[in-house]
Protein backbone atom coordinates (compact mmCIF):
# COMPACT_ATOMS: atom_id res chain seq x y z
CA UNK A 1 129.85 129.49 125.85
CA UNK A 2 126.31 130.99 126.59
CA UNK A 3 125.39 131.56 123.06
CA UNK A 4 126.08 127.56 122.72
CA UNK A 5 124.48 126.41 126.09
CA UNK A 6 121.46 128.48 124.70
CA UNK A 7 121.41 126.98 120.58
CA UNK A 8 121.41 123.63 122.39
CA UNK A 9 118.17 124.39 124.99
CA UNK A 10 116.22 125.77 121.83
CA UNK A 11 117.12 122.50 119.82
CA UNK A 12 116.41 120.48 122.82
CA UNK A 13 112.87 122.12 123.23
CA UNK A 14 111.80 122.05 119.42
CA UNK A 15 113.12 118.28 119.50
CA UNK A 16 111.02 117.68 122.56
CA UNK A 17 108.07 119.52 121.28
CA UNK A 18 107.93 117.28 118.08
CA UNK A 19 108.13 114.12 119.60
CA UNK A 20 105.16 115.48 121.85
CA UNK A 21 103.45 116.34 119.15
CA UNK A 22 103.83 113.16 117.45
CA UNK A 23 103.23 111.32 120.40
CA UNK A 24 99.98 112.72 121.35
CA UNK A 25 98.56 112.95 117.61
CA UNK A 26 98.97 109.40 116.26
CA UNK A 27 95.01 108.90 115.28
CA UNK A 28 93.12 109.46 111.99
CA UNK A 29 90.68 112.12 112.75
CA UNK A 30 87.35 110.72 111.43
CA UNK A 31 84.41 112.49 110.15
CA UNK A 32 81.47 111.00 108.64
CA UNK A 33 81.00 112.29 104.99
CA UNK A 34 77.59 110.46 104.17
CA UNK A 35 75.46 107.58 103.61
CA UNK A 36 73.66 106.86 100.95
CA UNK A 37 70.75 103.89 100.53
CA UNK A 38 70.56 102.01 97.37
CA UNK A 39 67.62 99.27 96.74
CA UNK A 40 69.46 96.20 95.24
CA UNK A 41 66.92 96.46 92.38
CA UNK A 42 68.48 99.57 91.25
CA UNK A 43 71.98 97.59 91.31
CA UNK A 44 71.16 94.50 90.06
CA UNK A 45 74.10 93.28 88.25
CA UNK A 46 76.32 94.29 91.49
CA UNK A 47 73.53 92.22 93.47
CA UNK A 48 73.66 89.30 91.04
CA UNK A 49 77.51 89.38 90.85
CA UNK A 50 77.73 89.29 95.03
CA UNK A 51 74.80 86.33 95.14
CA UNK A 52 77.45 84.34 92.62
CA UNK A 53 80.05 84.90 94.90
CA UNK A 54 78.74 84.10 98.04
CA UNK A 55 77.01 80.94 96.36
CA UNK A 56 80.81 79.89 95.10
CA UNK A 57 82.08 81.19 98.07
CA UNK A 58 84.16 83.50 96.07
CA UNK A 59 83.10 86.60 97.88
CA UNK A 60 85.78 89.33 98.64
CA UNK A 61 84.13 91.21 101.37
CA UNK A 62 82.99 90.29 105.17
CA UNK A 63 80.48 87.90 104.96
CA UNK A 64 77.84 88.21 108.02
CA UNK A 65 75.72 85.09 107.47
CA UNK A 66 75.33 82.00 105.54
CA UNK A 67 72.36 83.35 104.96
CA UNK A 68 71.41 83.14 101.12
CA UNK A 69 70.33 85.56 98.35
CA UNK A 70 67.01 85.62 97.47
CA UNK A 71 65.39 88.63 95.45
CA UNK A 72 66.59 91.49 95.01
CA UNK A 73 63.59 93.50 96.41
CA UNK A 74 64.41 92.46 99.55
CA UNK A 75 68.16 94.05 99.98
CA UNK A 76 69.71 97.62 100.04
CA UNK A 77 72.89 98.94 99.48
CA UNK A 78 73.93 101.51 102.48
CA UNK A 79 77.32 103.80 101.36
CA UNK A 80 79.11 104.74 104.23
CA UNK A 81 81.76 107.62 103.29
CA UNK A 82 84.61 108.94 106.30
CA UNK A 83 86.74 111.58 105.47
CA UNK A 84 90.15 110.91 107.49
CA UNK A 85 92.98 113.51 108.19
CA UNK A 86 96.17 112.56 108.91
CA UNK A 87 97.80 114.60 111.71
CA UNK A 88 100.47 112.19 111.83
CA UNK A 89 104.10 113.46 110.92
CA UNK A 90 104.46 109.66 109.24
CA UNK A 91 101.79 108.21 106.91
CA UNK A 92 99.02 105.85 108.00
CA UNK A 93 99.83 102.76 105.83
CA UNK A 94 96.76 100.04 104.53
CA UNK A 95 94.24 101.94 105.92
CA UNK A 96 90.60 100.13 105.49
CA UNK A 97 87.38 100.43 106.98
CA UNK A 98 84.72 97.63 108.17
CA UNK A 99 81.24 97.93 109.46
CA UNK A 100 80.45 96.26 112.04
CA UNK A 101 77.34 93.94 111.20
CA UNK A 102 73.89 93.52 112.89
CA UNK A 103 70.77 91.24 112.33
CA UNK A 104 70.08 91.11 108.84
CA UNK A 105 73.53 92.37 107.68
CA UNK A 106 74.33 90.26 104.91
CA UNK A 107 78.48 91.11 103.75
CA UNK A 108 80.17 94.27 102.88
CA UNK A 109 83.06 95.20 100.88
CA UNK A 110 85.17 98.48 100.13
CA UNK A 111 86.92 99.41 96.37
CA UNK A 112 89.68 96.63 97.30
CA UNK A 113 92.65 98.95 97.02
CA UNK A 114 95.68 99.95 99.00
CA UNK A 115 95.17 102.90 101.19
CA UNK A 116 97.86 104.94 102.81
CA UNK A 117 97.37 108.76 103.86
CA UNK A 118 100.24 111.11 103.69
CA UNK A 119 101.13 113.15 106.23
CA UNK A 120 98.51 116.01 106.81
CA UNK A 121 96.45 115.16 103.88
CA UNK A 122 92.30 114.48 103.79
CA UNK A 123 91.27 111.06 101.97
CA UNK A 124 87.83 110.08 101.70
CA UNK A 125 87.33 106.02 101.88
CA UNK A 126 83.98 104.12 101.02
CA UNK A 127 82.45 100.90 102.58
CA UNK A 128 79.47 99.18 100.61
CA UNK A 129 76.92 96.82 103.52
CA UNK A 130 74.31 94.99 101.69
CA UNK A 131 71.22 94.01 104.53
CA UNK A 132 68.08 92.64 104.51
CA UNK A 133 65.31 95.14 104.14
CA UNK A 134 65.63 98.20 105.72
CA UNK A 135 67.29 98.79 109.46
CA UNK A 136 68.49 102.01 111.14
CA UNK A 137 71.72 102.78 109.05
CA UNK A 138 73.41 103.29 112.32
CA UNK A 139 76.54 101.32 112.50
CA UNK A 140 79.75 101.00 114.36
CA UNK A 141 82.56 101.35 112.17
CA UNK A 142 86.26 100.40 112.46
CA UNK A 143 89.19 101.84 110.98
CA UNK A 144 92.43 99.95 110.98
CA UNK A 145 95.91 101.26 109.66
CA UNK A 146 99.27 101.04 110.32
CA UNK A 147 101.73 103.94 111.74
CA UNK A 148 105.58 102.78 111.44
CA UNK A 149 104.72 99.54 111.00
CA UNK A 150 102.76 99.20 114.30
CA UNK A 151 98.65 98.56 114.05
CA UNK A 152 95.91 101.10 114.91
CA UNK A 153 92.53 101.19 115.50
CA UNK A 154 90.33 103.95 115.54
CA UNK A 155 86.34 103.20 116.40
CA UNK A 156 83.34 105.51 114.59
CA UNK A 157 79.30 105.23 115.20
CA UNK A 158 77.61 106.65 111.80
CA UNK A 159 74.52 107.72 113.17
């Protein structure tokens, strides 16, 4: 009887002890991998591509503005690259990433497809901005994903 009373407290603490654990660890951990600054002259056919689509209205990003696109000399790309772990025992589902835009922010897009992060695994995810000349790259970014079906939001200043 006190070999049983005992197997139960042990399972009873190890259950307890993982639902703590996933409890307090349901957030991406964020780190900033890079940022890299492209002049739109150097992309040109991306720049001319995203001045078609905002002039059709076509564009599949965040549009800042209705500001339109003159030459390219006057634009940069900025990169922004996170590397996210997953300490989640379930995985984070549609995960994206948006920068939050400032004065002379123009639109900005990521690669467009589904992202979901396994349990315990490192992904690296990508956000393109396209501004006006060029401002301090330091941005607020938000990451959104889904844990069990339930939205999350995790907040990250690229500085």
């Amino acid at each position: 009887m006190k070999t049983l009373a005992v197997i139960i407290l042990v399972l009873v603490l190890a259950v307890s002890g993982m639902l703590g654990y996933a409890l307090f660890n349901t957030a991406l951990v964020v780190e900033g991998k890079g940022m890299q600054t492209l002049s739109a002259q150097s992309r040109y056919e991306d720049f001319a591509e995203l001045q078609r689509n905002l002039e059709y209205g076509t564009a599949e990003a965040t549009v800042y503005g209705e500001q339109l696109l003159l030459d390219a000399s006057e634009y940069n790309f900025y990169i922004y690259t996170l590397r996210l772990k997953n300490r989640c025992l379930v995985p984070a589902e549609m995960v994206e990433m948006q920068v939050v835009g400032k004065d002379g922010d123009i639109l900005s897009y990521d690669d467009g497809n589904q992202v979901n992060i396994s349990p315990g695994a490192l992904r690296d995810i990508w956000c393109v901005l396209l501004t006006r000349g060029t401002p301090t790259p330091v941005r607020e970014i938000v990451i959104t994903y889904y844990l069990w079906g339930n939205p999350q939001t995790v907040k990250y200043t690229y500085e």
